[in-house]
Protein backbone atom coordinates (compact mmCIF):
# COMPACT_ATOMS: atom_id res chain seq x y z
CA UNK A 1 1.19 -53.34 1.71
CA UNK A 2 -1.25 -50.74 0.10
CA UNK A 3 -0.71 -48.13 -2.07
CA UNK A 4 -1.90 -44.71 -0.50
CA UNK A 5 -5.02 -43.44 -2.30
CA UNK A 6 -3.49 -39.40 -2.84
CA UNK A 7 -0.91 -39.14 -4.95
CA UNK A 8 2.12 -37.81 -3.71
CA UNK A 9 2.49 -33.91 -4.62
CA UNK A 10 4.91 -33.10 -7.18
CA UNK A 11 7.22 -29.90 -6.10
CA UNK A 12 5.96 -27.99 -8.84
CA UNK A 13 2.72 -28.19 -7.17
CA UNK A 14 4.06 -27.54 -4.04
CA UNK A 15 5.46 -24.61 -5.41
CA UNK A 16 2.73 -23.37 -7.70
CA UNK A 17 0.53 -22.85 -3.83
CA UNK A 18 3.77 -21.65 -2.41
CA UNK A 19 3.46 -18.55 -4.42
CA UNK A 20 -0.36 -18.21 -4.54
CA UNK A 21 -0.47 -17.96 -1.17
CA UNK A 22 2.55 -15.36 -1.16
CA UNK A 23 0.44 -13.16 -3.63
CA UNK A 24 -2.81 -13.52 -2.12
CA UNK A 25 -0.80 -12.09 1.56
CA UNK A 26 0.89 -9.59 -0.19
CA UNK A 27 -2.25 -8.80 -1.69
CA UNK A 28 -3.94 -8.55 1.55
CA UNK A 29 -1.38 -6.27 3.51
CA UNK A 30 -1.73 -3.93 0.60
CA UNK A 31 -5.47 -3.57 0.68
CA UNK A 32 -5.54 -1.83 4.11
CA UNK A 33 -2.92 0.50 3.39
CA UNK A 34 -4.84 1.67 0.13
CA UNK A 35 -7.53 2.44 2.25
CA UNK A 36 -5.63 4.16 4.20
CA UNK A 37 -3.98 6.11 1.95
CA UNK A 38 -7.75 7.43 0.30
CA UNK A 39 -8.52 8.22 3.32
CA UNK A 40 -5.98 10.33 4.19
CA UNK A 41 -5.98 11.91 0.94
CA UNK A 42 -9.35 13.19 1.25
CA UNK A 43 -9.25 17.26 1.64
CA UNK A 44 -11.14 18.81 4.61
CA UNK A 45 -14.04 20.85 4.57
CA UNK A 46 -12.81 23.75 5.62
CA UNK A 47 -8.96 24.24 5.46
CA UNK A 48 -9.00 27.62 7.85
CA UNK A 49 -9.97 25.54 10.45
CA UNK A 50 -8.06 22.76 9.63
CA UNK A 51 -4.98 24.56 9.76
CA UNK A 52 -4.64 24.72 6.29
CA UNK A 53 -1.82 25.86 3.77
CA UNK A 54 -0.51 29.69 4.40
CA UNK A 55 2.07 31.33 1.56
CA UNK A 56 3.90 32.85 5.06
CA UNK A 57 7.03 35.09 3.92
CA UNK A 58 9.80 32.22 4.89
CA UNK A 59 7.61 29.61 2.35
CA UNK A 60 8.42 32.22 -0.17
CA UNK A 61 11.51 32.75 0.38
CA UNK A 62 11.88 29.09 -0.09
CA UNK A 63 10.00 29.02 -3.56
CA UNK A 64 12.20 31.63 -4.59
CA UNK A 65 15.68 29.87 -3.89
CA UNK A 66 14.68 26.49 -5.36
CA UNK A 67 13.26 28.20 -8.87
CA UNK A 68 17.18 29.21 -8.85
């Protein structure tokens, strides 16, 4: 009987690729949702018209019971 030409893998090899692989998805699902995240972060052009902030009297009302 012959010997098979490819080593047998060790498990510390088989665990060494185990975890690249689980870095390089985890990796890879976070990429998109950076992207996302830029993107959303950018500020409009023109905040009037895209409904942009307003200091109403209720949001100062607000300001004024959290500084207390």
């Amino acid at each position: 009987m012959k010997k098979p030409s490819t080593p047998a893998l060790s498990r510390r090899t088989v665990f060494a690729g185990a975890g690249a692989v689980g870095a390089l998805a985890a990796a890879a699902a976070v990429v998109p949702a950076a992207r996302e995240a830029t993107v959303a972060a950018a500020p409009a052009d023109k905040p009037e018209q895209a409904g942009g902030y307003r200091l109403s009297e209720h949001v100062k009302q607000y300001y004024a019971s959290a500084r207390h």
